[in-house]
N, C-alpha and C. Protein backbone atom coordinates (compact mmCIF):
# COMPACT_ATOMS: atom_id res chain seq x y z
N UNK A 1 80.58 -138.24 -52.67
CA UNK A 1 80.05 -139.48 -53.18
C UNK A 1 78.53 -139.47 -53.03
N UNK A 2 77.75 -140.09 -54.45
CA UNK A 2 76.18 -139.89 -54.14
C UNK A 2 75.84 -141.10 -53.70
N UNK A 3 74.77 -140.84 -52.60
CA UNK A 3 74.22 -142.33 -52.33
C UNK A 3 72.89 -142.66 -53.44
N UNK A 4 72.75 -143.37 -53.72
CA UNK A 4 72.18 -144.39 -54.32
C UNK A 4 70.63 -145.20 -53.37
N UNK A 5 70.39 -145.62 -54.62
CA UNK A 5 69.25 -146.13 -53.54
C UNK A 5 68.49 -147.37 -54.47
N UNK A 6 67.94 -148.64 -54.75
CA UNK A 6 67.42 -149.37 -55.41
C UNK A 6 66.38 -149.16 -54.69
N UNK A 7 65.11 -148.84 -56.22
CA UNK A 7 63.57 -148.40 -55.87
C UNK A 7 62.77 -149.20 -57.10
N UNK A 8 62.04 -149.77 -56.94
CA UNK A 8 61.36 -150.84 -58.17
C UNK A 8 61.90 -151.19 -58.89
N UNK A 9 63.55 -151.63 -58.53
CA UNK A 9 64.26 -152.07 -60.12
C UNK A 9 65.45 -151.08 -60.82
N UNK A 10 65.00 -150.03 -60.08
CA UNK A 10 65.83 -148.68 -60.66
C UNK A 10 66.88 -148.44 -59.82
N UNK A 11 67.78 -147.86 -60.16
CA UNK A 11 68.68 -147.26 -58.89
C UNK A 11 68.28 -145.81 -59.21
N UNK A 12 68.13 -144.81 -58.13
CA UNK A 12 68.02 -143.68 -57.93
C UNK A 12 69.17 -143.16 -56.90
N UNK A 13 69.05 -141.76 -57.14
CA UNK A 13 70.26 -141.07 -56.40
C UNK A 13 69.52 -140.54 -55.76
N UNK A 14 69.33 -140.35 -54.12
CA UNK A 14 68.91 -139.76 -52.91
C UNK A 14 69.91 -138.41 -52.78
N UNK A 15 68.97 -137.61 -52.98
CA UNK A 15 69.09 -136.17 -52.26
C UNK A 15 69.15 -135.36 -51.07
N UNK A 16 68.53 -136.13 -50.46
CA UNK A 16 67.48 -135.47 -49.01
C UNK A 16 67.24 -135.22 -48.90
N UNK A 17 66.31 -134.92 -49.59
CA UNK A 17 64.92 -134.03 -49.71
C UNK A 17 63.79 -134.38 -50.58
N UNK A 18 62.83 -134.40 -50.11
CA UNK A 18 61.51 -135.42 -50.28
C UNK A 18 61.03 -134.91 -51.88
N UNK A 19 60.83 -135.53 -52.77
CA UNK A 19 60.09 -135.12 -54.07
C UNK A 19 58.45 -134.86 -54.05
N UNK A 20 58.87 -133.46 -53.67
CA UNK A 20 57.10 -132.90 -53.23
C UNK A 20 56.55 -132.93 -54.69
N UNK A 21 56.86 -132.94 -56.14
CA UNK A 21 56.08 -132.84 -57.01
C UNK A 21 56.06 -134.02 -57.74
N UNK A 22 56.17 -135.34 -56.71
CA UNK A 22 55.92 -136.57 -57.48
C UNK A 22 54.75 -136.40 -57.72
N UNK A 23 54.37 -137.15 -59.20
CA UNK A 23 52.75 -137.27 -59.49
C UNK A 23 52.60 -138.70 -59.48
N UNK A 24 51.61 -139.28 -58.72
CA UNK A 24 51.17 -141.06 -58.97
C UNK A 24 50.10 -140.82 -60.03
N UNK A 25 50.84 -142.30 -60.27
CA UNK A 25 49.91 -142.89 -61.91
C UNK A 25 49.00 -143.25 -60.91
N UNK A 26 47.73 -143.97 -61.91
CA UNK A 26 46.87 -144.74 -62.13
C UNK A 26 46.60 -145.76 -61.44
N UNK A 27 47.97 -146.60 -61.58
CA UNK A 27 48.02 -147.67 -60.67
C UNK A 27 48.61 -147.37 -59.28
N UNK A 28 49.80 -145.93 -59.19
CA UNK A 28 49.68 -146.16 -57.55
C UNK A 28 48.30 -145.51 -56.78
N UNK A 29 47.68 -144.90 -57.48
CA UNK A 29 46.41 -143.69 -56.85
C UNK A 29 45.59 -145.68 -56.84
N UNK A 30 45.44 -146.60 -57.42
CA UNK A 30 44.35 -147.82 -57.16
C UNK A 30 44.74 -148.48 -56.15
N UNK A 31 46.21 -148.72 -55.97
CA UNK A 31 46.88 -149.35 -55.07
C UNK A 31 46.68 -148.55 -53.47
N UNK A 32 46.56 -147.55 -53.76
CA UNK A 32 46.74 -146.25 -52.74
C UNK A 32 45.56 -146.97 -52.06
N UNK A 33 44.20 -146.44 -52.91
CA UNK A 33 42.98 -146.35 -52.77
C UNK A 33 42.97 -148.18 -51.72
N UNK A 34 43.36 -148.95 -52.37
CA UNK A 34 43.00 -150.22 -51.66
C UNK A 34 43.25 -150.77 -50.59
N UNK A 35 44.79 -149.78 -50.03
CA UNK A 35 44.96 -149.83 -48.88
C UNK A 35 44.28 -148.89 -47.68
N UNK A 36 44.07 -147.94 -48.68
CA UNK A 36 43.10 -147.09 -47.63
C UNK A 36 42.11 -147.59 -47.13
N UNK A 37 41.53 -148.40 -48.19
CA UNK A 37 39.79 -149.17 -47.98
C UNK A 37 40.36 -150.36 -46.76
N UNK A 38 41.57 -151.13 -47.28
CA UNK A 38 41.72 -151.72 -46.08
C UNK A 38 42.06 -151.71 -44.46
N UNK A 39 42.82 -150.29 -45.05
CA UNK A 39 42.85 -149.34 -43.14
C UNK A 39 41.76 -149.35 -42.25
N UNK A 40 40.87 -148.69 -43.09
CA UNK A 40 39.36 -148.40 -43.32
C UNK A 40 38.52 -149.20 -41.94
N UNK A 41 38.69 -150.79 -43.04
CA UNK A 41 38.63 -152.05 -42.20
C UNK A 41 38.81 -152.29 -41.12
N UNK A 42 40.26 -152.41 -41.15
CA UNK A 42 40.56 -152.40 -39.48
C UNK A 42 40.65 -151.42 -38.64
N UNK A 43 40.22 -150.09 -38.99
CA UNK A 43 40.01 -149.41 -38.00
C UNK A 43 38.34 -150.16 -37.64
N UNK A 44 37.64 -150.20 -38.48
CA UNK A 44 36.23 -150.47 -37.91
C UNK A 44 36.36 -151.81 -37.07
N UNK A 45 37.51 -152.80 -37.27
CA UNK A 45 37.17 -154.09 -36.30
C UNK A 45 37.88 -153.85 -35.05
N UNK A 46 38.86 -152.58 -35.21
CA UNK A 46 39.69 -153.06 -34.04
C UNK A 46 38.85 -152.29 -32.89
N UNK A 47 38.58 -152.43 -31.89
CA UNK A 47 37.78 -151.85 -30.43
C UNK A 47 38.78 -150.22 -30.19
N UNK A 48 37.84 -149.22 -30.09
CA UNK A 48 39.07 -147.79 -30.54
C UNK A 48 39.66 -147.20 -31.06
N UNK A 49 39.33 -148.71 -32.56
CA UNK A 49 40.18 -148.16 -33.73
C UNK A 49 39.54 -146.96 -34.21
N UNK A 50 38.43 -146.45 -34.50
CA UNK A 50 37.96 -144.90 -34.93
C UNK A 50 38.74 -143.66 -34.59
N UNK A 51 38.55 -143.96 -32.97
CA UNK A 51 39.13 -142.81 -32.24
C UNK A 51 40.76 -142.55 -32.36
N UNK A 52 41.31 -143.73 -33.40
CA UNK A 52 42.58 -144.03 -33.30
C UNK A 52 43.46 -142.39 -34.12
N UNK A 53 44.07 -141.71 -33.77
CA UNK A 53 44.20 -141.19 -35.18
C UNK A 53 45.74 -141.23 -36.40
N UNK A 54 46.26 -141.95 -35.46
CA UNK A 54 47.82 -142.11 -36.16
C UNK A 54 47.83 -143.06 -36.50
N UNK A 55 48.66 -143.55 -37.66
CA UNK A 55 48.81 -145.29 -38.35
C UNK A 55 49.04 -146.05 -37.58
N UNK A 56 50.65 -146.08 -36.51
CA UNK A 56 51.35 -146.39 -35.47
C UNK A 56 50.47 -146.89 -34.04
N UNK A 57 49.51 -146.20 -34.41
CA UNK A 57 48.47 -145.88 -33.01
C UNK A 57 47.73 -147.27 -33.11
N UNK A 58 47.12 -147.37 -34.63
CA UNK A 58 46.03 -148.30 -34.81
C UNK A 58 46.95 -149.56 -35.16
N UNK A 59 48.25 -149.86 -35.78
CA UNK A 59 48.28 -151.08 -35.65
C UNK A 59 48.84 -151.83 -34.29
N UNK A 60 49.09 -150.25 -33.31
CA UNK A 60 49.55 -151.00 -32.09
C UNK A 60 48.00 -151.69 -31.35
N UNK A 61 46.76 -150.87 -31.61
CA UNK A 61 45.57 -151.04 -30.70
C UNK A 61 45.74 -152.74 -31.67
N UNK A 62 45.51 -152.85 -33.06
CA UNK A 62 45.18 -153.93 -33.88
C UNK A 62 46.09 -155.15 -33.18
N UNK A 63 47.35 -154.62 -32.50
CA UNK A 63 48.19 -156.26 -32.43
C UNK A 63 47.55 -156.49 -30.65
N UNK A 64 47.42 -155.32 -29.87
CA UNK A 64 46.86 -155.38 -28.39
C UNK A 64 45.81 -156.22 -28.90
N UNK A 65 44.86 -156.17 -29.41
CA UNK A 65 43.30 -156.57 -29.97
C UNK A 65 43.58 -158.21 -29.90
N UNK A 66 44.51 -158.30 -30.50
CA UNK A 66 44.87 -159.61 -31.60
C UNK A 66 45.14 -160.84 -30.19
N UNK A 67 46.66 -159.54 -29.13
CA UNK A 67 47.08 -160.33 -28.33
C UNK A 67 45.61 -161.39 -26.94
N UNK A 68 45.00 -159.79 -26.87
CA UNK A 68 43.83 -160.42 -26.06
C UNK A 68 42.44 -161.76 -27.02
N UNK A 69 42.13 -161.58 -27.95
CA UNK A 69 41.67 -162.25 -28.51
C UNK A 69 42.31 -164.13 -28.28
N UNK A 70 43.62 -163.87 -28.63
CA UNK A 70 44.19 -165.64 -28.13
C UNK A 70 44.43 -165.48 -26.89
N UNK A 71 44.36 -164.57 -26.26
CA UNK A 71 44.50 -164.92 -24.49
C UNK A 71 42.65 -165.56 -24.15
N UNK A 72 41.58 -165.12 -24.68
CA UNK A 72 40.04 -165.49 -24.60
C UNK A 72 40.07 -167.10 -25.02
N UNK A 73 40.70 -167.36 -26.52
CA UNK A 73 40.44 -168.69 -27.02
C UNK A 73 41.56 -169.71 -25.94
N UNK A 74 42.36 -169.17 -25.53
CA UNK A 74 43.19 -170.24 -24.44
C UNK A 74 42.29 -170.55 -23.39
N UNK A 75 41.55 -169.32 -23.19
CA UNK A 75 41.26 -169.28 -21.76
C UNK A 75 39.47 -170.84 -21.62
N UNK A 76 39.07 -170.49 -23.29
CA UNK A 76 37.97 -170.81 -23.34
C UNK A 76 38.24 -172.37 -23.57
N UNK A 77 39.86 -173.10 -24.25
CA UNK A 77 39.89 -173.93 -24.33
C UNK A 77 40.49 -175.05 -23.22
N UNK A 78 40.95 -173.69 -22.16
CA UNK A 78 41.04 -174.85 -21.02
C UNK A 78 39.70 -175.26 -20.28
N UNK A 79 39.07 -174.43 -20.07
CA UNK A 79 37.71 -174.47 -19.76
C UNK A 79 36.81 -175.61 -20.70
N UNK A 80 37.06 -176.06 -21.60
CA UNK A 80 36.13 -176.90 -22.16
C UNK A 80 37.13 -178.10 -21.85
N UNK A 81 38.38 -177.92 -21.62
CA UNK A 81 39.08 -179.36 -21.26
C UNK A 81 39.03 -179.72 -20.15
N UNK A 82 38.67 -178.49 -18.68
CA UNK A 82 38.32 -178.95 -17.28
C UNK A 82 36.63 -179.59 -17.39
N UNK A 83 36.01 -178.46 -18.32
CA UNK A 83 34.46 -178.95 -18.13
C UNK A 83 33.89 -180.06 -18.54
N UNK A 84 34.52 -180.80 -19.79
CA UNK A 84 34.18 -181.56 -20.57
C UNK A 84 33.85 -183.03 -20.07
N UNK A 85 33.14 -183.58 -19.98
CA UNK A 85 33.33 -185.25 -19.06
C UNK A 85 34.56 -186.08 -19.68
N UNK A 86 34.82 -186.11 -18.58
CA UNK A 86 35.76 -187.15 -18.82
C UNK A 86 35.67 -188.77 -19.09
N UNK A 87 36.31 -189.12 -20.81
CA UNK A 87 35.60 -190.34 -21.44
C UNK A 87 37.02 -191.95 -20.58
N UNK A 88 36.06 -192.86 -20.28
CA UNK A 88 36.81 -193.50 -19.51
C UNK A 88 37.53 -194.85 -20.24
N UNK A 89 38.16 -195.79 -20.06
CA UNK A 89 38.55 -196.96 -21.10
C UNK A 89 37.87 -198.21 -20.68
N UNK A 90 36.38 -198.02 -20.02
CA UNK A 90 36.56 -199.36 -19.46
C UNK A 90 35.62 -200.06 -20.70
């Protein structure tokens, strides 16, 4: 029995074995290109992301990044709720 597979609409029959002589159009080589530029990106914002060199690598540094970033804004907004004067009702 062949397995099957739904791929943009199409059903295709899976082989197991990778189609080394796919050629991308036009639009996947732009699409390609735009995610690269956006990798790109977040390697440059995330702290290590350069040195990063695996995909896996950088979106784990990107979600660490992310997690410490709202641990700073918690930290900064209790601090403006201890520091802040306190407004009174009289």
């Amino acid at each position: 029995m062949a397995r099957t597979k739904r791929v943009g609409g199409a059903t295709v029959r899976w082989t197991g074995r990778p189609l080394i002589s796919k050629k991308r159009t036009a639009r996947s080589r732009k699409a390609m290109s735009c995610i690269e530029r956006k990798l790109e990106v977040l390697q440059e914002l995330v702290p290590n992301g350069p040195s990063v060199q695996e995909l896996d690598g950088l979106f784990r540094e990107a979600a660490n990044y992310i997690v410490c970033l709202q641990v700073q804004v918690k930290v900064m907004q209790i601090l403006l709720d201890e520091l802040s004067p306190k407004v009174s009702d009289n």
